[in-house]
N, C-alpha and C. Protein backbone atom coordinates (compact mmCIF):
# COMPACT_ATOMS: atom_id res chain seq x y z
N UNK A 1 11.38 -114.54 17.99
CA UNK A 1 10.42 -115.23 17.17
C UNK A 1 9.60 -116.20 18.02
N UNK A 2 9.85 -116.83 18.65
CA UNK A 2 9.65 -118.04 19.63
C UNK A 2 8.71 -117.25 20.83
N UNK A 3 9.10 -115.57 21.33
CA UNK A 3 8.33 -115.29 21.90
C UNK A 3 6.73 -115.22 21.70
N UNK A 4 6.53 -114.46 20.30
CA UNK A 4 5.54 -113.90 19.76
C UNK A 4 4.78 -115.26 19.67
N UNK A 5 5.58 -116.38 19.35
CA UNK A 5 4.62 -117.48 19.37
C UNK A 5 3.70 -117.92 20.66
N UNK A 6 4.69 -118.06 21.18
CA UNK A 6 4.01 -117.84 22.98
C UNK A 6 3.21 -116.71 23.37
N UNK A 7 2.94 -115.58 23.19
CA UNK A 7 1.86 -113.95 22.83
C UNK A 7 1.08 -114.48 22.43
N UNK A 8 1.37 -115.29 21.31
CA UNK A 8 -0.24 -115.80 20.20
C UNK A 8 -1.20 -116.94 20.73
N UNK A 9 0.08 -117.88 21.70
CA UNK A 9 -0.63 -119.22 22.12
C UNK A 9 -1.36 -118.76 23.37
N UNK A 10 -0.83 -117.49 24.19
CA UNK A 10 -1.76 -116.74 25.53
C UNK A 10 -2.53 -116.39 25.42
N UNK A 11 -2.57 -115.50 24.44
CA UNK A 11 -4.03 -114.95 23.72
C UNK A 11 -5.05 -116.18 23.39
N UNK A 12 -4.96 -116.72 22.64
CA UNK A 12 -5.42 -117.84 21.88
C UNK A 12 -6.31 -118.66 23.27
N UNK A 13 -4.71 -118.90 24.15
CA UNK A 13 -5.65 -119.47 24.99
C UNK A 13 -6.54 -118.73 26.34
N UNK A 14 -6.51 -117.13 26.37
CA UNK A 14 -7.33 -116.81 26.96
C UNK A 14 -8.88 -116.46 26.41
N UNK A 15 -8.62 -116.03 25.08
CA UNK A 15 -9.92 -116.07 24.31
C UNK A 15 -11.00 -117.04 24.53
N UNK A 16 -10.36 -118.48 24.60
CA UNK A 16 -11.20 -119.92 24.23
C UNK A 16 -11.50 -119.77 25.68
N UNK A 17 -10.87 -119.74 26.61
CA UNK A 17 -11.17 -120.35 27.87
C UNK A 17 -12.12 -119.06 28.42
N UNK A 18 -12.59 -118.07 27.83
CA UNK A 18 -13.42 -116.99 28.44
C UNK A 18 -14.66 -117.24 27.49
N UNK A 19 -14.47 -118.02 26.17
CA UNK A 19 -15.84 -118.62 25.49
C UNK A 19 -16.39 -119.83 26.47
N UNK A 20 -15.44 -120.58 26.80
CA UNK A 20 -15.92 -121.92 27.19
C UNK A 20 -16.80 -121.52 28.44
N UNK A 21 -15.58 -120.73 29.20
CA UNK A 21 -16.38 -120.22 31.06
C UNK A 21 -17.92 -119.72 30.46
N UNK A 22 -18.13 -118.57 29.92
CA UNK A 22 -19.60 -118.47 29.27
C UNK A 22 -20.85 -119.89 28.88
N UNK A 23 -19.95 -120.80 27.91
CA UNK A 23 -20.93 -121.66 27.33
C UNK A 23 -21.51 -122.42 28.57
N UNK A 24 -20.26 -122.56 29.69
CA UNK A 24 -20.93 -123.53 30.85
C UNK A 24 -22.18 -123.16 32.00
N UNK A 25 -23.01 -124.11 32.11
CA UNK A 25 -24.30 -124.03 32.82
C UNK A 25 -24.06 -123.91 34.02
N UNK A 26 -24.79 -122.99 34.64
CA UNK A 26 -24.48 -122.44 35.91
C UNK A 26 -24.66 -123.60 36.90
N UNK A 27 -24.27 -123.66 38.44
CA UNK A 27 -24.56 -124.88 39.27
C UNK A 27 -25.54 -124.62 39.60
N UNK A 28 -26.56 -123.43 39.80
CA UNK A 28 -28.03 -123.26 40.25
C UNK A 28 -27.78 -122.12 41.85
N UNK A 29 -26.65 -121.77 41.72
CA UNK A 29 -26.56 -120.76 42.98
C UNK A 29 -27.59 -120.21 43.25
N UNK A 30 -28.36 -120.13 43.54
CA UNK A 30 -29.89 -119.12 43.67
C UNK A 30 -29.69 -118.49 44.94
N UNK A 31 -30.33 -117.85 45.36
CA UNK A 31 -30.56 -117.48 46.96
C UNK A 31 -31.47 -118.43 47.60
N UNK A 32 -31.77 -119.69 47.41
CA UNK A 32 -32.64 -120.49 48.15
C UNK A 32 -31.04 -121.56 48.43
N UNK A 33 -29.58 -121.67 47.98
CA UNK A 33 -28.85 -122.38 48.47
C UNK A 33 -28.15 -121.81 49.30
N UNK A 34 -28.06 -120.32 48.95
CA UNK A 34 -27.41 -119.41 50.22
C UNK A 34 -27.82 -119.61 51.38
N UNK A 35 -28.83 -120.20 51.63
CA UNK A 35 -29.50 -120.41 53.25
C UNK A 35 -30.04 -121.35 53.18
N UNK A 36 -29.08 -122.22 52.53
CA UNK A 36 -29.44 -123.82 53.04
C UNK A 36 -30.08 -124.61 52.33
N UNK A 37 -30.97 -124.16 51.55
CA UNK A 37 -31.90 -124.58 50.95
C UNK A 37 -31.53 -125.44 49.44
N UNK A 38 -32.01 -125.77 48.41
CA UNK A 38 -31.61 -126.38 47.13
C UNK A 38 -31.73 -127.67 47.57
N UNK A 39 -31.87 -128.63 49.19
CA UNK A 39 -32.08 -129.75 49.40
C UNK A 39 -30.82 -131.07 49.19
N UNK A 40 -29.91 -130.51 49.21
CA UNK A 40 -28.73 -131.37 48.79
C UNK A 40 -28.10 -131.34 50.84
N UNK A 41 -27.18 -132.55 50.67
CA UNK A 41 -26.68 -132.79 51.83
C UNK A 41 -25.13 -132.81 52.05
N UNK A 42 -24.76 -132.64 50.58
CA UNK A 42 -23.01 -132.58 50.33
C UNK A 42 -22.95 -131.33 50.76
N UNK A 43 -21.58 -131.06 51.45
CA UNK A 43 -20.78 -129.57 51.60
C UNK A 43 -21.14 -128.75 50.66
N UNK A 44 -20.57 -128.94 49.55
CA UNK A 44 -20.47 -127.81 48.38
C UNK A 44 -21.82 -128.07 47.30
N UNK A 45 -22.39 -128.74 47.57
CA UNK A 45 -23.63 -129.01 46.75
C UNK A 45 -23.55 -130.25 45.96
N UNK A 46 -24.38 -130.82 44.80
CA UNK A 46 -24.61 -132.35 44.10
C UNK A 46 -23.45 -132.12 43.53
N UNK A 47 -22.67 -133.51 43.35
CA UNK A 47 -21.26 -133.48 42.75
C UNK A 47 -22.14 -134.21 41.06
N UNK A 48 -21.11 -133.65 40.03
CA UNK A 48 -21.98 -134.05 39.00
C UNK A 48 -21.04 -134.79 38.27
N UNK A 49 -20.83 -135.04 36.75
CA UNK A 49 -19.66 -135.65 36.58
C UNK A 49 -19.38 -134.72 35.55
N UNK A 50 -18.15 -134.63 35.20
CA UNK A 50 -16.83 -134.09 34.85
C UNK A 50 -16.84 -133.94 33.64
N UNK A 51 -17.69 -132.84 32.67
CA UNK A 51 -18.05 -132.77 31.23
C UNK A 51 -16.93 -132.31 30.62
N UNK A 52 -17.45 -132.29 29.35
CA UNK A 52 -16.16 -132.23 28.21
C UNK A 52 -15.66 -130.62 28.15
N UNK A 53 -16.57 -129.47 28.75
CA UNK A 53 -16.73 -128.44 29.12
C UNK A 53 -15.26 -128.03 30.19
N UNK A 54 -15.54 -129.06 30.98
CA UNK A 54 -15.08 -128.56 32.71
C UNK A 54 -13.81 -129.15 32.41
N UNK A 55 -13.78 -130.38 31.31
CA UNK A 55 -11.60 -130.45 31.39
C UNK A 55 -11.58 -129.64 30.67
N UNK A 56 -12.30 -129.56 29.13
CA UNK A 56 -11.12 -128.03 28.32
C UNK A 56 -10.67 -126.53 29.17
N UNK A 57 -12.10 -126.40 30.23
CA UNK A 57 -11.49 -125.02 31.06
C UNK A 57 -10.31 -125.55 32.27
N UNK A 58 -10.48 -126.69 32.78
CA UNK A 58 -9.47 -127.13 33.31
C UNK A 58 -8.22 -127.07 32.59
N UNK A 59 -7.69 -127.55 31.51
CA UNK A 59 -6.57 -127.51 30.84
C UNK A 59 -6.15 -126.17 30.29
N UNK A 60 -7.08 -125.21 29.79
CA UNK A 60 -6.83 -123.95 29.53
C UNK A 60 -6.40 -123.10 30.45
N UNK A 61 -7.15 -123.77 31.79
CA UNK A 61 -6.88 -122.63 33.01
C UNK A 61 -5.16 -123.21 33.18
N UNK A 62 -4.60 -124.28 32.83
CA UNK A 62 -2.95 -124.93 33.25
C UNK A 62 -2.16 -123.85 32.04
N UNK A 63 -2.78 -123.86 31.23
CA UNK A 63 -2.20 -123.38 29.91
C UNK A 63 -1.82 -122.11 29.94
N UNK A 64 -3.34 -121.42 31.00
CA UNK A 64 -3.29 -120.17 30.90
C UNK A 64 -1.81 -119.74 31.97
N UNK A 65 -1.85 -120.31 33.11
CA UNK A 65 -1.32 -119.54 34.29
C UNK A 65 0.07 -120.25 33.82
N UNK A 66 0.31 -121.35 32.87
CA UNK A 66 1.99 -121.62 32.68
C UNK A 66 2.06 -120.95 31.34
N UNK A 67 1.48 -120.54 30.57
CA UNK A 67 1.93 -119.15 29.41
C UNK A 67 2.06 -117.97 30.71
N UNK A 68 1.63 -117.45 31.04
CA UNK A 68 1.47 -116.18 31.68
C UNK A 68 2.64 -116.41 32.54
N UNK A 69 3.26 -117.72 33.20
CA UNK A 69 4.54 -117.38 34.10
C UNK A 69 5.80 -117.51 33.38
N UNK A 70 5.91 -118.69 31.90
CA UNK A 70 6.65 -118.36 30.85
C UNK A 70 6.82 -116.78 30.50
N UNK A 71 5.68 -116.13 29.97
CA UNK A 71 6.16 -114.53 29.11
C UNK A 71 6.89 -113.85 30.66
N UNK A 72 5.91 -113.98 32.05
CA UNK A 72 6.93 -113.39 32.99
C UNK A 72 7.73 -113.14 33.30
N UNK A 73 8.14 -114.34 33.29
CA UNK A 73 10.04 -114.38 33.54
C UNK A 73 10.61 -114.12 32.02
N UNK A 74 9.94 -114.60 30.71
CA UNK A 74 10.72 -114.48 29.98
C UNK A 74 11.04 -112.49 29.37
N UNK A 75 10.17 -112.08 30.49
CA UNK A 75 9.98 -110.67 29.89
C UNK A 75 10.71 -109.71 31.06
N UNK A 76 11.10 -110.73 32.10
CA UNK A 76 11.93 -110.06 33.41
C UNK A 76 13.79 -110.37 33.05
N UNK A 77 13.63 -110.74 32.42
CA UNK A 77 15.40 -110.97 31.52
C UNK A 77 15.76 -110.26 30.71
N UNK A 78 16.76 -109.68 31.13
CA UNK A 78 17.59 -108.91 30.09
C UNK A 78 17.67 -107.31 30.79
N UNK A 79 18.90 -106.76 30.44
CA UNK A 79 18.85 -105.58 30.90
C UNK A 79 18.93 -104.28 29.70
N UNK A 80 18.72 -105.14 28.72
CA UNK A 80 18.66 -104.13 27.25
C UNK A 80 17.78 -102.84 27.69
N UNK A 81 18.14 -101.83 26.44
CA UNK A 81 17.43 -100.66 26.53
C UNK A 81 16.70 -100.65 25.20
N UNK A 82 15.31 -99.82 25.43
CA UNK A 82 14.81 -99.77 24.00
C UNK A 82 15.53 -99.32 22.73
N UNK A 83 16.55 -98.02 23.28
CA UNK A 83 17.32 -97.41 22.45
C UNK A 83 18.39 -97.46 22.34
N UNK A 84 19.05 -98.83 22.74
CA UNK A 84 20.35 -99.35 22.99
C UNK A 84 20.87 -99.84 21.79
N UNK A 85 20.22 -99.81 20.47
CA UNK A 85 20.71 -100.58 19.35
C UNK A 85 20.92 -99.09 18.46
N UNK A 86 20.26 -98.11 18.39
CA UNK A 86 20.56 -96.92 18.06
C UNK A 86 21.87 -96.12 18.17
N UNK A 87 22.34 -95.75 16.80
CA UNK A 87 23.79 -94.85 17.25
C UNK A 87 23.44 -93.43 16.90
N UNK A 88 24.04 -93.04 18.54
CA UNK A 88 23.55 -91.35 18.36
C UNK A 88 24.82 -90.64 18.32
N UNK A 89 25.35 -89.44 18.97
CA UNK A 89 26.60 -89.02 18.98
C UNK A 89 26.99 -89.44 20.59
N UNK A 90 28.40 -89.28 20.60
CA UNK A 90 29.06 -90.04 21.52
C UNK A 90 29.13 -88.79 22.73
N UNK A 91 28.11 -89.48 24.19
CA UNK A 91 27.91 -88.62 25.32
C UNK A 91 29.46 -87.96 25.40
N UNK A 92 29.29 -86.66 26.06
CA UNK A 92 30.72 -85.53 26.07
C UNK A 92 31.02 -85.80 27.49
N UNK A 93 32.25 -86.05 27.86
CA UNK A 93 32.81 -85.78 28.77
C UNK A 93 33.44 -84.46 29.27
N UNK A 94 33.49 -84.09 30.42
CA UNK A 94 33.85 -82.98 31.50
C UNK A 94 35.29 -83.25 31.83
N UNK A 95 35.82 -82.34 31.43
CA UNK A 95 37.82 -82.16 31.91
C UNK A 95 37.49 -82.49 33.32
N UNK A 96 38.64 -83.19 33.86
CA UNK A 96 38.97 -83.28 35.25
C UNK A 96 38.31 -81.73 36.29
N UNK A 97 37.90 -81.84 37.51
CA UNK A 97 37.53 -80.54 37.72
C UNK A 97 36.89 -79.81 37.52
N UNK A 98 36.03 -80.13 35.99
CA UNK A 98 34.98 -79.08 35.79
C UNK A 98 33.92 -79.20 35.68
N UNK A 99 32.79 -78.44 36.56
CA UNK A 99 31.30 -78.88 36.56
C UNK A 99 30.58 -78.52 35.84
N UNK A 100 29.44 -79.07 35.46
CA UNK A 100 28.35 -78.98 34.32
C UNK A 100 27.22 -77.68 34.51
N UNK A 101 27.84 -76.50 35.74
CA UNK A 101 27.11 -76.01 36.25
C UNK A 101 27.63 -74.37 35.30
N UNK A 102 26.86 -74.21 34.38
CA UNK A 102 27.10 -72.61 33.37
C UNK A 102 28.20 -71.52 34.59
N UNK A 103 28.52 -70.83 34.52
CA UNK A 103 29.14 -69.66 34.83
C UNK A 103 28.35 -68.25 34.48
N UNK A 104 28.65 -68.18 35.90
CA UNK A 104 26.96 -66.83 35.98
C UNK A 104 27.69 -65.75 35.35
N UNK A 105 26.89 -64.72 34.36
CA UNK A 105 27.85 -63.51 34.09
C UNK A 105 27.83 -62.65 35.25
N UNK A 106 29.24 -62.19 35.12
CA UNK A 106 29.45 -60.93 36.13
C UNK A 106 28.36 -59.89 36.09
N UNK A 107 28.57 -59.05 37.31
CA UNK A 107 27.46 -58.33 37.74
C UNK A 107 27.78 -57.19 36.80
N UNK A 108 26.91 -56.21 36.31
CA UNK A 108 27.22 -54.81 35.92
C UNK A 108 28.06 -53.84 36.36
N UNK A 109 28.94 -53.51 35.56
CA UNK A 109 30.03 -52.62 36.30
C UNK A 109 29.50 -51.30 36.79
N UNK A 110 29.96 -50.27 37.69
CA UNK A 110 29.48 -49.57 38.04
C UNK A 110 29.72 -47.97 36.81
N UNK A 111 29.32 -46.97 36.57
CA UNK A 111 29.32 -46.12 35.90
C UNK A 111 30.09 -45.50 36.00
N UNK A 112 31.21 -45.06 36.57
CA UNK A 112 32.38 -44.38 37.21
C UNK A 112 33.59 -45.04 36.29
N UNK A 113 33.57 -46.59 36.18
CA UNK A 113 34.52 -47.21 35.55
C UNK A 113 34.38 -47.33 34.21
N UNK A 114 35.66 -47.23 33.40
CA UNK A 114 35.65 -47.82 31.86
C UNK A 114 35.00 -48.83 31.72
N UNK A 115 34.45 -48.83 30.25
CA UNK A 115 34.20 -50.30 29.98
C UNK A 115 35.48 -51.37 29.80
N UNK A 116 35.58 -52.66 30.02
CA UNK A 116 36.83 -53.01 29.48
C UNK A 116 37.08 -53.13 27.93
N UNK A 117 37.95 -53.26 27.03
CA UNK A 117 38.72 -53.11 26.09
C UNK A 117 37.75 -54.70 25.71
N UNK A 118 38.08 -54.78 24.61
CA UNK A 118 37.49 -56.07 23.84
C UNK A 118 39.43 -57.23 23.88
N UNK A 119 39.30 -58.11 24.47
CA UNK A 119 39.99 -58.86 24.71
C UNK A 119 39.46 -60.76 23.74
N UNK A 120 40.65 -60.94 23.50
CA UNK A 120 40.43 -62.10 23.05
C UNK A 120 40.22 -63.32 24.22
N UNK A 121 39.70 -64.38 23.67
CA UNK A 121 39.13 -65.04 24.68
C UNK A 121 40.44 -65.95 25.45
N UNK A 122 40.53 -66.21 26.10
CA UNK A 122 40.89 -67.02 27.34
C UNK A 122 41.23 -68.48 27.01
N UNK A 123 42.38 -69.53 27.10
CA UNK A 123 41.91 -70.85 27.00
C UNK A 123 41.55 -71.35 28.26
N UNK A 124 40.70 -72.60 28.04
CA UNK A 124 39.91 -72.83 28.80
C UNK A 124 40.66 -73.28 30.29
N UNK A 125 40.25 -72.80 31.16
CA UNK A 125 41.00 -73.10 32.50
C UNK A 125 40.24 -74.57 33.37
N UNK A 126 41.27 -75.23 33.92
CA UNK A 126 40.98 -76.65 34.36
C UNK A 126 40.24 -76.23 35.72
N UNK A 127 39.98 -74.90 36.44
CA UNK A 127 39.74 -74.90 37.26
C UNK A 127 38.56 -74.17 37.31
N UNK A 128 37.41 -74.32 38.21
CA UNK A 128 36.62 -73.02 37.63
C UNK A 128 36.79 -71.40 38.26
N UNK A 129 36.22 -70.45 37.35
CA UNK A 129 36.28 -69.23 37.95
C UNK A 129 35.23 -69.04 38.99
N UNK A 130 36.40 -68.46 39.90
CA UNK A 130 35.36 -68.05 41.53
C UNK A 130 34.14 -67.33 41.23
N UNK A 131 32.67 -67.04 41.61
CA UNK A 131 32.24 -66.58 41.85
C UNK A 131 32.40 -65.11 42.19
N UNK A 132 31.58 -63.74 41.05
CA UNK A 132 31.71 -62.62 41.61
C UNK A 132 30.87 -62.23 42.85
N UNK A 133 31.22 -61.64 44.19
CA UNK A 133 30.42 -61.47 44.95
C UNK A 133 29.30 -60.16 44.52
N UNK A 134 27.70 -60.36 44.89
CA UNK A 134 27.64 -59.17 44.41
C UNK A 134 27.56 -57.72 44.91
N UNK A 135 26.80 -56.68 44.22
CA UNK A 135 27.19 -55.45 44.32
C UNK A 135 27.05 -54.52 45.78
N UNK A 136 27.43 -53.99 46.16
CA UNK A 136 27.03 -53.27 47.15
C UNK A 136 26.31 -52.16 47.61
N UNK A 137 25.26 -51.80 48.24
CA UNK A 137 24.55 -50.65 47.90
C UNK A 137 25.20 -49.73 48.28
């Protein structure tokens, strides 16, 4: 609950602070300051004073980058799964010894031999059956 509040206050405060960056008046970058020009003698150009503009994006920009490292970490915690609260059927385990790998059917018997007899099935053996090698030309 507490998260979504914090989602709403990030949003909230990236919205405002991408209106405000817009509403503010440009410093006059032209291409006549790129080369020196605009006539000012400060480094970075006329220092002006500190409008009601330049703290709300100041404080939004604190707001912004400590929401955004709050949801970070708060979204790098936890090792839950999406589908971890879901009950499905219970994964099957493999007898001691036996691999998940099908059992190839035997090769075709050759035409000379009977078919075999219909036999009932087998219980299941802990070991697997060898491999038939196959046929020979």
């Amino acid at each position: 609950m507490l998260y979504y509040l914090f989602v709403t206050l990030y949003v909230v405060a990236c919205l405002v602070l991408m209106v405000v960056i817009l509403l503010q008046q440009g410093k006059g970058g032209d291409i006549a300051n790129a080369f020196g020009g605009g006539g000012s003698q400060a480094a970075f150009g006329a220092r002006t004073a500190a409008t009601l503009l330049t703290k709300i994006t100041a404080g939004l920009t604190v707001a912004f980058m400590g929401l955004a490292l709050l949801l970070a970490v708060w979204g790098s915690r936890g090792t839950s799964s999406v589908v971890g609260g879901v009950d499905g059927p219970a994964p099957v385990s493999l007898p001691a010894g036996a691999t998940d790998i099908p059992a190839q059917p035997p090769a075709s018997a050759p035409a000379s031999t009977p078919a075999p007899a219909a036999t009932t099935p087998a219980p299941a053996a802990t070991t697997p059956a060898p491999t038939p090698e196959p046929p020979k030309k």
